[in-house]
Protein backbone atom coordinates (compact mmCIF):
# COMPACT_ATOMS: atom_id res chain seq x y z
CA UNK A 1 -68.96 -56.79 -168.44
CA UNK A 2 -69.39 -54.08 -165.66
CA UNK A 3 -72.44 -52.27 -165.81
CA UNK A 4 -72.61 -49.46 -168.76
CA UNK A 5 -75.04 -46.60 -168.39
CA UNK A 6 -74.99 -43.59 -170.78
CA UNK A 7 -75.27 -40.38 -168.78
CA UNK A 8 -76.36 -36.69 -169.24
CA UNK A 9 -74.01 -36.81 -172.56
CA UNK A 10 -72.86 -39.91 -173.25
CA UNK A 11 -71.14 -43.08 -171.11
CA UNK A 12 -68.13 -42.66 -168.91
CA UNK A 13 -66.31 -44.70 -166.20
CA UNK A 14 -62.75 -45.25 -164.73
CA UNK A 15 -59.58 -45.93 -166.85
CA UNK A 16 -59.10 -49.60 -166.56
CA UNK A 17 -61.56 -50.87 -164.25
CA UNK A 18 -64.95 -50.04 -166.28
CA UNK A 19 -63.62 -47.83 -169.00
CA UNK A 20 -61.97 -51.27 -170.81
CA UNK A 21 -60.89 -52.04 -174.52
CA UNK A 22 -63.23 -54.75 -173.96
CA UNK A 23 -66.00 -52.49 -172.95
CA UNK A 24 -65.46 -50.42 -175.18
CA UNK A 25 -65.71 -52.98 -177.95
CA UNK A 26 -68.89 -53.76 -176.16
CA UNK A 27 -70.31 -50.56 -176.73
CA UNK A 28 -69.06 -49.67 -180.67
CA UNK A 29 -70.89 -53.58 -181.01
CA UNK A 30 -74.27 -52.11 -179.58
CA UNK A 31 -74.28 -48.73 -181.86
CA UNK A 32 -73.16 -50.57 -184.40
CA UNK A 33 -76.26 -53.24 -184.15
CA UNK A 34 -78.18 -49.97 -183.39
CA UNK A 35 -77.08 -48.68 -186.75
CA UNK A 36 -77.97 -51.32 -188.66
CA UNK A 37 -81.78 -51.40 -187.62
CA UNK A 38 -82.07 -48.41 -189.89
CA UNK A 39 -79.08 -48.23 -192.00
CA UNK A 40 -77.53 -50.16 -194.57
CA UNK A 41 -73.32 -51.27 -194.08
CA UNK A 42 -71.25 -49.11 -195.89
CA UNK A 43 -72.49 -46.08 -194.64
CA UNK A 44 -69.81 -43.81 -193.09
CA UNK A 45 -69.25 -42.45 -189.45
CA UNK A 46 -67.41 -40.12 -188.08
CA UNK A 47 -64.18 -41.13 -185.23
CA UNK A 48 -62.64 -38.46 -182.63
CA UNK A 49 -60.77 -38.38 -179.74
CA UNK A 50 -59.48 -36.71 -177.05
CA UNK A 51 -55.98 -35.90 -175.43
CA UNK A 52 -56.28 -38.23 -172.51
CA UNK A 53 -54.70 -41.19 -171.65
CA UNK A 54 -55.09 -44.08 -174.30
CA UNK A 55 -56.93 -42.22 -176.41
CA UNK A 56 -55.88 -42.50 -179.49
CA UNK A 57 -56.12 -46.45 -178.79
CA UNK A 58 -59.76 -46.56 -177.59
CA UNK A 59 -60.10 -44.73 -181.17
CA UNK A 60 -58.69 -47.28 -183.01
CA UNK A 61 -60.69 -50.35 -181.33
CA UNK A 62 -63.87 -48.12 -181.81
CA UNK A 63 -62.68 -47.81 -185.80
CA UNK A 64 -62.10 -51.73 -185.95
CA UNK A 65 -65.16 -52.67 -184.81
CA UNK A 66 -66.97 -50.33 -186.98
CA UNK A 67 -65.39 -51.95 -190.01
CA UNK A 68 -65.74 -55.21 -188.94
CA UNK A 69 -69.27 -54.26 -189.10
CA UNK A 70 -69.05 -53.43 -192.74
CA UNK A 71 -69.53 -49.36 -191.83
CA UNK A 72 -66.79 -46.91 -193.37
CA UNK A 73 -65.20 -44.70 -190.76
CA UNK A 74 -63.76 -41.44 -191.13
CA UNK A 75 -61.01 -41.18 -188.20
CA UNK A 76 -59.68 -37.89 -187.53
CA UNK A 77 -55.81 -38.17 -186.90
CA UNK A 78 -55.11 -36.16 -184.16
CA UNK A 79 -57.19 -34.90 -180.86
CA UNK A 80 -60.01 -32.65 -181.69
CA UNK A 81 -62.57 -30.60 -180.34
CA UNK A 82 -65.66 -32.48 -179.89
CA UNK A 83 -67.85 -29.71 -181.03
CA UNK A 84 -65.70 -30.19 -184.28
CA UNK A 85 -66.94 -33.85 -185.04
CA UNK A 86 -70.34 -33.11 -184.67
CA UNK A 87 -69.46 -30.59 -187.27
CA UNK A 88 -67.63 -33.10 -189.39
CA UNK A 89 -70.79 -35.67 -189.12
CA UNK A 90 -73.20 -32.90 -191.30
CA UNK A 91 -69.73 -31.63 -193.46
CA UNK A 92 -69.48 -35.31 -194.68
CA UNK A 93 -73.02 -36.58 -194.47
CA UNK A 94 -72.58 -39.31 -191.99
CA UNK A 95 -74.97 -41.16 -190.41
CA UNK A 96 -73.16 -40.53 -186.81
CA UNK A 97 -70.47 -39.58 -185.02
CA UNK A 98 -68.29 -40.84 -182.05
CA UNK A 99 -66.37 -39.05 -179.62
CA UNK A 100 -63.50 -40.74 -177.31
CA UNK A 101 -63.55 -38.30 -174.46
CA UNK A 102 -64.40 -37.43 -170.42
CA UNK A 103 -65.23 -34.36 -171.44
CA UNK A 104 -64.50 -32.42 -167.89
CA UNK A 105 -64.12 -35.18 -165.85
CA UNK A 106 -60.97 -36.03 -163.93
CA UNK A 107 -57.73 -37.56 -165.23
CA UNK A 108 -58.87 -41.56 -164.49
CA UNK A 109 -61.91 -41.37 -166.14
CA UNK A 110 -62.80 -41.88 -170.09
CA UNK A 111 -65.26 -41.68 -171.77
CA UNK A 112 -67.41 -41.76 -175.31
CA UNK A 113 -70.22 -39.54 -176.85
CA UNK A 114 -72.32 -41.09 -179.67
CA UNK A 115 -73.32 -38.19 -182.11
CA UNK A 116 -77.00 -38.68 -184.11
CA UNK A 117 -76.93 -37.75 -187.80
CA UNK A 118 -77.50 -33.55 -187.91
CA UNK A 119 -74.53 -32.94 -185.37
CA UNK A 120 -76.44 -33.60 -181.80
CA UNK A 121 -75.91 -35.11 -178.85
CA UNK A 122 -77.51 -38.48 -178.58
CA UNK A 123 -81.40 -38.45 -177.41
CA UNK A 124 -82.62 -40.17 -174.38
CA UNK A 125 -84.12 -42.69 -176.88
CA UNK A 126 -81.41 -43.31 -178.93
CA UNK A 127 -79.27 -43.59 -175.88
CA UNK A 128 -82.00 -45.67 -174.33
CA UNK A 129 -82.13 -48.34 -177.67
CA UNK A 130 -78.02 -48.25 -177.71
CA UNK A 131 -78.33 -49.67 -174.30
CA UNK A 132 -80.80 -52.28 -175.16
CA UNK A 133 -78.11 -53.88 -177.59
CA UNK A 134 -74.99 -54.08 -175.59
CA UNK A 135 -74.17 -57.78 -174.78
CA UNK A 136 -76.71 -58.88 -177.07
CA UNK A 137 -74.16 -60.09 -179.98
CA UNK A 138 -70.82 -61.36 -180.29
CA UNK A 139 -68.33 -58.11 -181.34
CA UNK A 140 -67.08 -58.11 -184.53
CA UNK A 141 -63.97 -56.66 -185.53
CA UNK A 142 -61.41 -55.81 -188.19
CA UNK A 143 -57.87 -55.24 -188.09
CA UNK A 144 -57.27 -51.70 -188.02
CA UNK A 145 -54.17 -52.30 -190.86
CA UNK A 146 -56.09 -54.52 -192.54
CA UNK A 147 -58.84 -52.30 -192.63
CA UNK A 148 -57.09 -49.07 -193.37
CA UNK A 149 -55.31 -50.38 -196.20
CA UNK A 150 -58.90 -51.51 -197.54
CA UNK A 151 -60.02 -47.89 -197.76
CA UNK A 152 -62.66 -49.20 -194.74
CA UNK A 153 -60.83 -46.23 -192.47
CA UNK A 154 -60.00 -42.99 -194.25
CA UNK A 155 -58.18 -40.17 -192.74
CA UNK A 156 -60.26 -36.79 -191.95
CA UNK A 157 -59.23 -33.34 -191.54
CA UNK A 158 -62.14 -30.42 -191.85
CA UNK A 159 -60.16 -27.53 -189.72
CA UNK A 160 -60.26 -25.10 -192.48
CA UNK A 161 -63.74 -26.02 -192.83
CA UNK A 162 -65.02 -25.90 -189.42
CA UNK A 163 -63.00 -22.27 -188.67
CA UNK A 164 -64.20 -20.84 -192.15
CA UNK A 165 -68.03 -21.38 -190.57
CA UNK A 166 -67.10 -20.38 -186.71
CA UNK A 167 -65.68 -16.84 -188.24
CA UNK A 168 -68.87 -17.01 -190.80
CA UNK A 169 -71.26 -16.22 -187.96
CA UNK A 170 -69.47 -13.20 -186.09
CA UNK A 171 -68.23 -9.45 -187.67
CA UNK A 172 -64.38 -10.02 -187.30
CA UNK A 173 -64.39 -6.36 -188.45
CA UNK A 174 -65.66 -5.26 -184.89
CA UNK A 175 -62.75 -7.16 -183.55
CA UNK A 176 -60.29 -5.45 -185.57
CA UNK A 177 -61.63 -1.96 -184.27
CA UNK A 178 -62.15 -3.16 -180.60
CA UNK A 179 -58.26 -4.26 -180.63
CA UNK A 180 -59.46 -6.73 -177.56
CA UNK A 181 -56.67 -7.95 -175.38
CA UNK A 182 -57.60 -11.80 -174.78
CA UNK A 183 -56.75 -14.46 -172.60
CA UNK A 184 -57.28 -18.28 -173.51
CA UNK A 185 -56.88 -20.96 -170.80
CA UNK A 186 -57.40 -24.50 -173.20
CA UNK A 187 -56.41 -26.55 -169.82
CA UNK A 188 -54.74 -28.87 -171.37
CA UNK A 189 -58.00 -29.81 -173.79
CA UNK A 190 -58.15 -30.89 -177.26
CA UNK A 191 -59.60 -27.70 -178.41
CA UNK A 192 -56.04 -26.24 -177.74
CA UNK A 193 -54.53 -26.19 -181.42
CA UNK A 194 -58.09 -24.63 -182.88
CA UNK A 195 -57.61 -21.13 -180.41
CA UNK A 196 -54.77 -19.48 -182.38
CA UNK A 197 -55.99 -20.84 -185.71
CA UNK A 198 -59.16 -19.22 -185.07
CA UNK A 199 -57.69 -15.88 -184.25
CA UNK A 200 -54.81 -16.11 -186.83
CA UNK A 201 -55.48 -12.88 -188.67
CA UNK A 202 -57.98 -9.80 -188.04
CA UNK A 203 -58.29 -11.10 -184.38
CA UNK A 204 -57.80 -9.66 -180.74
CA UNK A 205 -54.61 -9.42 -179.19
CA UNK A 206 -54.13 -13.14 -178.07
CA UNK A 207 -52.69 -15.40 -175.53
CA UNK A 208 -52.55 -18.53 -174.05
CA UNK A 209 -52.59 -21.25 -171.45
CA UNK A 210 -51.73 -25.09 -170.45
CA UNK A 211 -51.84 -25.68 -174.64
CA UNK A 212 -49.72 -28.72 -174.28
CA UNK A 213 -50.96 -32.02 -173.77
CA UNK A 214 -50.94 -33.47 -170.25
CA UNK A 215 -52.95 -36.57 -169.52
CA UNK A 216 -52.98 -35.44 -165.85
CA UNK A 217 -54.22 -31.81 -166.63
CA UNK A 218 -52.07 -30.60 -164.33
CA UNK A 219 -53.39 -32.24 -161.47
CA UNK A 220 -56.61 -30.55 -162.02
CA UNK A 221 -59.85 -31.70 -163.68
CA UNK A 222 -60.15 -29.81 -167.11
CA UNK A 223 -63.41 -28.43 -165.82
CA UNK A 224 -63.49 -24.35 -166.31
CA UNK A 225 -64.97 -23.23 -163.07
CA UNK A 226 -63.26 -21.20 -160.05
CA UNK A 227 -60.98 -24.04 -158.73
CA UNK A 228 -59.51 -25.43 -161.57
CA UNK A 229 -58.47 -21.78 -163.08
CA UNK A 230 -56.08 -20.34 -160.19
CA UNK A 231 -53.54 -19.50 -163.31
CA UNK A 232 -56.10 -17.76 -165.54
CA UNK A 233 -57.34 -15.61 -162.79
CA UNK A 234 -54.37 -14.72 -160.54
CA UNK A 235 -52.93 -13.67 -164.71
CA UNK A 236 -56.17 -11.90 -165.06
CA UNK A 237 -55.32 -9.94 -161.71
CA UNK A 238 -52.21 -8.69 -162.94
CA UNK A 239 -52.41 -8.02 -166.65
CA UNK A 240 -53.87 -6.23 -168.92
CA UNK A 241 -56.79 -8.43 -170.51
CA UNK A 242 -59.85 -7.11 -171.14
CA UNK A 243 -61.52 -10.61 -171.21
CA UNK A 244 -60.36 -14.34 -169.57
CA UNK A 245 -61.88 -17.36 -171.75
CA UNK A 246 -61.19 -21.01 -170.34
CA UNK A 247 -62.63 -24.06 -172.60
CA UNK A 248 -63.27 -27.91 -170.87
CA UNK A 249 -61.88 -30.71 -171.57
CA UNK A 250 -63.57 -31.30 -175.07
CA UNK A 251 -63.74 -27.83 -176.36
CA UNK A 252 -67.51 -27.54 -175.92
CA UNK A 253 -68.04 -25.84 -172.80
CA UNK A 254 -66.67 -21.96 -171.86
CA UNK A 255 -65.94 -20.20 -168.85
CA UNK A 256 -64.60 -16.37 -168.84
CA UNK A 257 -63.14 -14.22 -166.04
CA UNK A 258 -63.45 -10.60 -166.30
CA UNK A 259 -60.55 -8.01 -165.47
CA UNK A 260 -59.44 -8.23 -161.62
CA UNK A 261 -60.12 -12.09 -161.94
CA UNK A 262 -63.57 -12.18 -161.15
CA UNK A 263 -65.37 -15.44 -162.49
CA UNK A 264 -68.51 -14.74 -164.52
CA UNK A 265 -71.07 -17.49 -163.59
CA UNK A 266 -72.28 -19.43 -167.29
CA UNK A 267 -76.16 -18.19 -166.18
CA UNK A 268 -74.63 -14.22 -166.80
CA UNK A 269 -72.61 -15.17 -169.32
CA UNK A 270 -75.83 -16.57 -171.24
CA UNK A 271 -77.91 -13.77 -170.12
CA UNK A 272 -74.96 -10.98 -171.71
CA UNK A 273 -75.32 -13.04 -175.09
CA UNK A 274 -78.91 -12.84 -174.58
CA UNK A 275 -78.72 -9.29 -174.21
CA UNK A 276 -76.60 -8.87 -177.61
CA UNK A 277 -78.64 -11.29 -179.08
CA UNK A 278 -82.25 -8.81 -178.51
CA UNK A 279 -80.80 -5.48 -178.43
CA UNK A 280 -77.41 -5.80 -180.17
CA UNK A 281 -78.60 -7.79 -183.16
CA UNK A 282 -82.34 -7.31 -182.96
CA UNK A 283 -83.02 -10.90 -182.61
CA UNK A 284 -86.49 -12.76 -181.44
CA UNK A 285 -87.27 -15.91 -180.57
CA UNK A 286 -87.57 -18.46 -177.50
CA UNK A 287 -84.64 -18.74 -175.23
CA UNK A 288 -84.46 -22.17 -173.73
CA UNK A 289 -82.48 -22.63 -170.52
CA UNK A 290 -81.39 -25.95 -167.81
CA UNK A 291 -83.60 -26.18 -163.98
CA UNK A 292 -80.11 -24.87 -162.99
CA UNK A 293 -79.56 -21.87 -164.41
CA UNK A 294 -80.13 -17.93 -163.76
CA UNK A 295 -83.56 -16.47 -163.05
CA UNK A 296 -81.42 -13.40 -164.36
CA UNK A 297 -82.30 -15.12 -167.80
CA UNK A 298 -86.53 -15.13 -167.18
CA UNK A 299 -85.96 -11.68 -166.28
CA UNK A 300 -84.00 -10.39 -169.37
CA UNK A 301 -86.34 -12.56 -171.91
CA UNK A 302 -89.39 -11.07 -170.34
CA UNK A 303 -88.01 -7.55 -170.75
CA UNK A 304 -87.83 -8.74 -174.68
CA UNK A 305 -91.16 -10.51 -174.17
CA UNK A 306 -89.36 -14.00 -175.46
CA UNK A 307 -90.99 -17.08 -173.76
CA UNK A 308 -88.54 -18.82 -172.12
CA UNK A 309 -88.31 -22.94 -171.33
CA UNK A 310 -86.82 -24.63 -168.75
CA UNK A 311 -85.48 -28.33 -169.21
CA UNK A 312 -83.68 -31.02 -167.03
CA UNK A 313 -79.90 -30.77 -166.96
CA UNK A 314 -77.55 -32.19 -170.12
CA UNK A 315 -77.27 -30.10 -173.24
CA UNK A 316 -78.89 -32.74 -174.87
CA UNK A 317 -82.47 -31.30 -173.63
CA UNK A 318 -81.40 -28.03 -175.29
CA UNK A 319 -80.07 -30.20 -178.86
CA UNK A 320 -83.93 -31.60 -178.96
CA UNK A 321 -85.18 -27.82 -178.62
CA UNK A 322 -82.72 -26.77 -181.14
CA UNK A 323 -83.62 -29.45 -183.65
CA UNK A 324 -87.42 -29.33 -183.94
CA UNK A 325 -88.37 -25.93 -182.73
CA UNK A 326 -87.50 -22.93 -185.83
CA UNK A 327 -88.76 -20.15 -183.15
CA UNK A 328 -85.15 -21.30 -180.67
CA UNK A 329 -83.06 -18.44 -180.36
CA UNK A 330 -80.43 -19.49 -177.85
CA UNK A 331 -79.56 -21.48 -174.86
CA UNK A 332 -77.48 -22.64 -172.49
CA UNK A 333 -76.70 -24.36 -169.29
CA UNK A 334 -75.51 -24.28 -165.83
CA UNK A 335 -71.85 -25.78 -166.60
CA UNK A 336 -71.30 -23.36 -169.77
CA UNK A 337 -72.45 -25.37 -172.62
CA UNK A 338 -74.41 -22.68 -175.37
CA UNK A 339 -75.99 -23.42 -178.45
CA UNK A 340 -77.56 -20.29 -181.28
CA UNK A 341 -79.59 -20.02 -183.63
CA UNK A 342 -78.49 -20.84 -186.90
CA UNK A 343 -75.71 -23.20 -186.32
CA UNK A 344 -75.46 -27.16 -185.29
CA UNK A 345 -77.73 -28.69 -182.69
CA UNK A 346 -74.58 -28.39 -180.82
CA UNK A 347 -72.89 -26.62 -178.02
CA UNK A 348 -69.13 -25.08 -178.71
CA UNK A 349 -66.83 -23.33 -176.61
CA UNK A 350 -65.30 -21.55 -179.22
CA UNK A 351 -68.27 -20.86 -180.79
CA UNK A 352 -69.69 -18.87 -177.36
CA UNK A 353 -65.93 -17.25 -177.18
CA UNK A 354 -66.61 -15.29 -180.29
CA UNK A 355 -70.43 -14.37 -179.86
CA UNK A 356 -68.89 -12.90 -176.32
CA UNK A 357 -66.04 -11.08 -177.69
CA UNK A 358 -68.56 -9.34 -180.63
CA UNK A 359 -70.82 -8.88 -177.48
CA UNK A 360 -67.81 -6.29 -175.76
CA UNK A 361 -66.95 -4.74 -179.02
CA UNK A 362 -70.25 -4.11 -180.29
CA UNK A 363 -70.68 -2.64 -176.21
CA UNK A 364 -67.84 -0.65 -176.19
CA UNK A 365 -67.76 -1.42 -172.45
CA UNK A 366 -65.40 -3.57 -169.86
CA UNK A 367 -67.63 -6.26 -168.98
CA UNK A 368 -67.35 -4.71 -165.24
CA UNK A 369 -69.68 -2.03 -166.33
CA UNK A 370 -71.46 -4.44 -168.43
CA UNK A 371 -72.42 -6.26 -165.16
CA UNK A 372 -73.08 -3.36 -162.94
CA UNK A 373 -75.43 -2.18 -165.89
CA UNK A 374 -77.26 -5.40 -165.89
CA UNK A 375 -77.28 -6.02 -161.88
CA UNK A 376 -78.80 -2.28 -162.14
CA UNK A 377 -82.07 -2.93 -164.85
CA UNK A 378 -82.46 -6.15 -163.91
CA UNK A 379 -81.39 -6.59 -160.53
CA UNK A 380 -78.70 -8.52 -158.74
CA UNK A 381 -77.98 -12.53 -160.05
CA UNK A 382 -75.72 -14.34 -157.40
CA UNK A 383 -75.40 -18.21 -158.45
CA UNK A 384 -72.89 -20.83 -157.20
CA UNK A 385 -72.91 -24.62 -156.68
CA UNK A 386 -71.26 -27.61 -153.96
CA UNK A 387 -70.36 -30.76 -155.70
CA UNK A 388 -70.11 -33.19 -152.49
CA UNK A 389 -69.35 -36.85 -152.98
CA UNK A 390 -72.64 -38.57 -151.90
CA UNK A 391 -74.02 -42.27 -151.41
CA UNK A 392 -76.77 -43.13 -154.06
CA UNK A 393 -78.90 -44.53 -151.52
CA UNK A 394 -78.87 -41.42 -149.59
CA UNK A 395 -80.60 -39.81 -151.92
CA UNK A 396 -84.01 -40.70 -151.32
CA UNK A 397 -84.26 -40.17 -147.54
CA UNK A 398 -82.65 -36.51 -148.40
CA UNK A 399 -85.87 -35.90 -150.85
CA UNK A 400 -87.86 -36.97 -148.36
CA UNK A 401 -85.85 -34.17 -145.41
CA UNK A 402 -86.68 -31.72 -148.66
CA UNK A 403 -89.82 -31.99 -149.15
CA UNK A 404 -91.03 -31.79 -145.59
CA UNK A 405 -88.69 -28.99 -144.44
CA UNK A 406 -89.55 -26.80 -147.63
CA UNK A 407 -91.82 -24.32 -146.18
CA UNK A 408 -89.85 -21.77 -144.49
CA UNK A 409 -86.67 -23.04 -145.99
CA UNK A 410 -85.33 -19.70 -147.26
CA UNK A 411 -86.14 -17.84 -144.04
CA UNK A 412 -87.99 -14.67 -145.50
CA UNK A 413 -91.70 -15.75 -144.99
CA UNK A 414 -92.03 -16.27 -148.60
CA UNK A 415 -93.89 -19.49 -149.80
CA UNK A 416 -92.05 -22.20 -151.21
CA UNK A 417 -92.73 -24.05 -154.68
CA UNK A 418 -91.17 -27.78 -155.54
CA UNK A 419 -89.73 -28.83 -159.12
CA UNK A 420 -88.89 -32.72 -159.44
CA UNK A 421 -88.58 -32.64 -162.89
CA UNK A 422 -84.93 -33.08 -162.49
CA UNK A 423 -83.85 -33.57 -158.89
CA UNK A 424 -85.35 -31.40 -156.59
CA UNK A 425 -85.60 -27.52 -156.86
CA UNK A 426 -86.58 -25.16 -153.58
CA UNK A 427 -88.30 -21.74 -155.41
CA UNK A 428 -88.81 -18.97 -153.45
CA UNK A 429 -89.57 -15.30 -154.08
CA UNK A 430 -86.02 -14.09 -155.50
CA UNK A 431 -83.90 -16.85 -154.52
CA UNK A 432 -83.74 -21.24 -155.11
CA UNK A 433 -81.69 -24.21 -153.98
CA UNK A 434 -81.43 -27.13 -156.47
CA UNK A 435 -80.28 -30.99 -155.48
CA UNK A 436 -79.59 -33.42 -158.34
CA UNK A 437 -77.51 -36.44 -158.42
CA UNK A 438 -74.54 -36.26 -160.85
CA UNK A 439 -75.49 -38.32 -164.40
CA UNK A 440 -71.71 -39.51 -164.86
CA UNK A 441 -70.55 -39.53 -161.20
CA UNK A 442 -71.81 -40.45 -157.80
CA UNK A 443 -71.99 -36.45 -156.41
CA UNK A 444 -74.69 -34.96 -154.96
CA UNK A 445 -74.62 -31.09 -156.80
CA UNK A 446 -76.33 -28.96 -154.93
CA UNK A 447 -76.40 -24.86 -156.77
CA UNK A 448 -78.34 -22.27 -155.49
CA UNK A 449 -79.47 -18.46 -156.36
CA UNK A 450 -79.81 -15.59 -154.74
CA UNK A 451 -79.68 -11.75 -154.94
CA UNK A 452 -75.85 -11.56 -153.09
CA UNK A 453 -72.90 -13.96 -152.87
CA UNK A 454 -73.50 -13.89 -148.74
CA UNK A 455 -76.77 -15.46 -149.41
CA UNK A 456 -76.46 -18.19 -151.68
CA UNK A 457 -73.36 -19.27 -149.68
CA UNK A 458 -76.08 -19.43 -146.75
CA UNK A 459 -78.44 -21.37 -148.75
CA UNK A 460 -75.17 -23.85 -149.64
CA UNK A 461 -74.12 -24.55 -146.69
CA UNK A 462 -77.91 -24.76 -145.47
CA UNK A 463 -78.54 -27.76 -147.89
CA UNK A 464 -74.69 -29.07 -147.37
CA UNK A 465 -76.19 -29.41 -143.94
CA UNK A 466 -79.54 -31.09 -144.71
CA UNK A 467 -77.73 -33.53 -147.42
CA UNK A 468 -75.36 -34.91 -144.37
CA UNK A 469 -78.09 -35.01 -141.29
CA UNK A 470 -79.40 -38.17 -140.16
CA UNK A 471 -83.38 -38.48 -139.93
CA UNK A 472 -86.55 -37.43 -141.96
CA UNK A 473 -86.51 -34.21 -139.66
């Protein structure tokens, strides 16, 4: 058995060399021991997958060993949305939920998400006991026939369901009047299917990209930021759209493009839904964001007078906040993952589509002007990020080049404070540099903030610079 970690949301690894059927096994063996510290057999769980490569296999070996454990599964029979099984683990009243998928990772890797009881991502504890159990006891299995025909595996389909309460939460009125003209970029995902359904009838003018499924994503990784969306933007260039949406791999995460094809960093999308959240809908409460995103959001929440709480990367920090604290509002992170008040402990792509597109109809504004309004009141938000392939056991001489190279590190005379709650930040008067080690791969991320695009492209190559030198000095 290779070694199995579970990452910022869930455990992933290469097709074939650690992403195995007998790993896998493995790992539906450990939740499934997991399970049964707390819950009694026959209780039922929730099975999706993805469109990548074997998945509908790694489904059915995670639904065999689940019934051989004496749980009842409910498999969903064709790739879904991952935002859609956490949806489908409160609709049926399971006690969990497991998702076959990479989520936004490239082509050759798998992956799977284990899904608590009330729709969240696993918690570093439950991750942490799921752990403890792998290789601990022999895997037990059924055979999936065997164990379909027994009524151990049941069939699931929630769509209408799951759309009825996405449209629940918006005005599809204002959409109607708006007469939006919308571009959807899936990228090949599994949430490809649930765009038109979702805008079938009273909905903005729609169309779409890359539905179809390709296990190579086009040679891409189905990751919605600036290199992986060449078609959405050069389309957004040319047409008519007044908004781009692009959704990951899974359906959970969004990205959107404004006319002219300019990419919208997640930290000002979160801070526009922020703003329609306060002054659109009159809305109070705390706003909870990742180390890595926007100071654009402090500065919006403190304008509202909304406290605002910063947590280590993975959505799962934000699920926790969601789940035990009534005064959350909204929140979001750095890659595009948002979760709102009054829905699952969950992020959704979809979800954050809609909340946007009320956002410009309620506005009655291009999101251009939106921006230039916001860069105006609140002043100018630059963000961006390097993702450089990086030796582990590099990573602790480069902490060491950070910490003793901080002072003066920006250049402006300003001092310098240090975060290590999640990698190590660089805070200075309007601008910050982050470094973090990937959860699910080995890449050093590096993202960085600063009042103009000139500047935080300094700042990146600046730490690009320190990651690669030699030395404490």
């Amino acid at each position: 058995m290779s070694v199995i970690r579970f990452g910022t949301d869930g455990w992933r690894g290469r097709i074939a060399a650690d992403f195995t059927f007998e790993n896998v096994r493995i790992v539906v063996q450990a939740v499934s021991d997991f399970l049964k510290e707390s819950h009694p057999v026959e209780k039922n769980l929730v099975v999706g997958y993805d469109r990548r490569f074997l998945s509908e296999e790694f489904s059915k070996i995670t639904c065999e060993v689940l019934a051989g454990n004496g749980f009842r599964v409910s498999l969903f029979s064709k790739p879904v949305p991952t935002p859609l099984v956490s949806f489908a683990v409160v609709h049926t009243k399971s006690i969990g939920g497991i998702v076959l998928t990479a989520s936004h990772n490239p082509p050759e890797f798998h992956g799977f998400k284990f899904k608590e009881s009330y729709g969240a991502s696993a918690s570093p504890e439950t991750t942490r006991r799921i752990e403890s159990f792998l290789g601990r006891s022999e895997v037990r299995s059924a055979p999936f026939e065997e164990a379909y025909s027994a009524g151990k595996i049941r069939p699931l389909n929630c769509d209408k369901e799951y759309l009825a309460a996405l449209r629940r939460r918006v005005s599809f009125s204002l959409f109607r009047k708006a007469r939006l003209k919308v571009l959807f970029d899936s990228l090949y995902g599994s949430a490809s299917d649930y765009v038109p359904k979702l805008f079938s009838f009273g909905s903005p003018r729609l169309e779409t990209l890359h539905t179809q499924r390709d296990i190579l994503f086009g040679g891409l990784s189905p990751e919605p930021i600036p290199r992986n969306l060449v078609d959405l933007v050069r389309k957004m260039k040319t047409g008519s759209f007044d908004v781009g949406f692009a959704l990951d791999g899974d359906g959970d995460r969004l990205a959107v493009v404004a006319p002219g094809g300019k990419f919208i960093p997640p930290s000002k999308v979160l801070s526009l839904l922020l703003l329609h959240f306060t002054d659109g809908k009159g809305l109070r409460g705390k706003v909870v964001k990742t180390v890595s995103s926007s100071l654009l959001i402090d500065r919006i929440a403190a304008a509202a007078g909304l406290e605002v709480i910063e947590t280590p990367v993975g959505f799962k920090h934000i699920s926790e906040r969601m789940t035990r604290d009534p005064q959350f509002l909204l929140g979001g992170e750095e890659s595009g993952g948002m979760g709102f008040r009054g829905g699952l402990p969950e992020r959704d792509g979809l979800l954050s589509a809609l909340y946007f597109l009320e956002m410009m109809a309620s506005r009655k504004k291009s999101i251009v002007d939106l921006l230039r309004w916001v860069d105006r009141k609140f002043g100018p938000s630059e963000t961006d990020r390097l993702d450089l392939h990086y030796p582990t056991e590099k990573w602790g001489p480069l902490c060491g080049r950070l910490r003793g190279e901080a002072n003066g590190f920006f250049g402006d005379g300003s001092s310098v404070r240090l975060k290590e709650f999640d990698g190590l930040k660089l805070v200075g008067k309007e601008s910050w540099i982050l470094f973090r080690m990937s959860g699910t791969e080995p890449l050093l991320r590096i993202y960085a903030e600063a009042p103009s695009v000139k500047e935080v492209r300094r700042l990146l190559e600046k730490g690009r610079a320190l990651a690669f030198r030699e030395g404490p000095s």
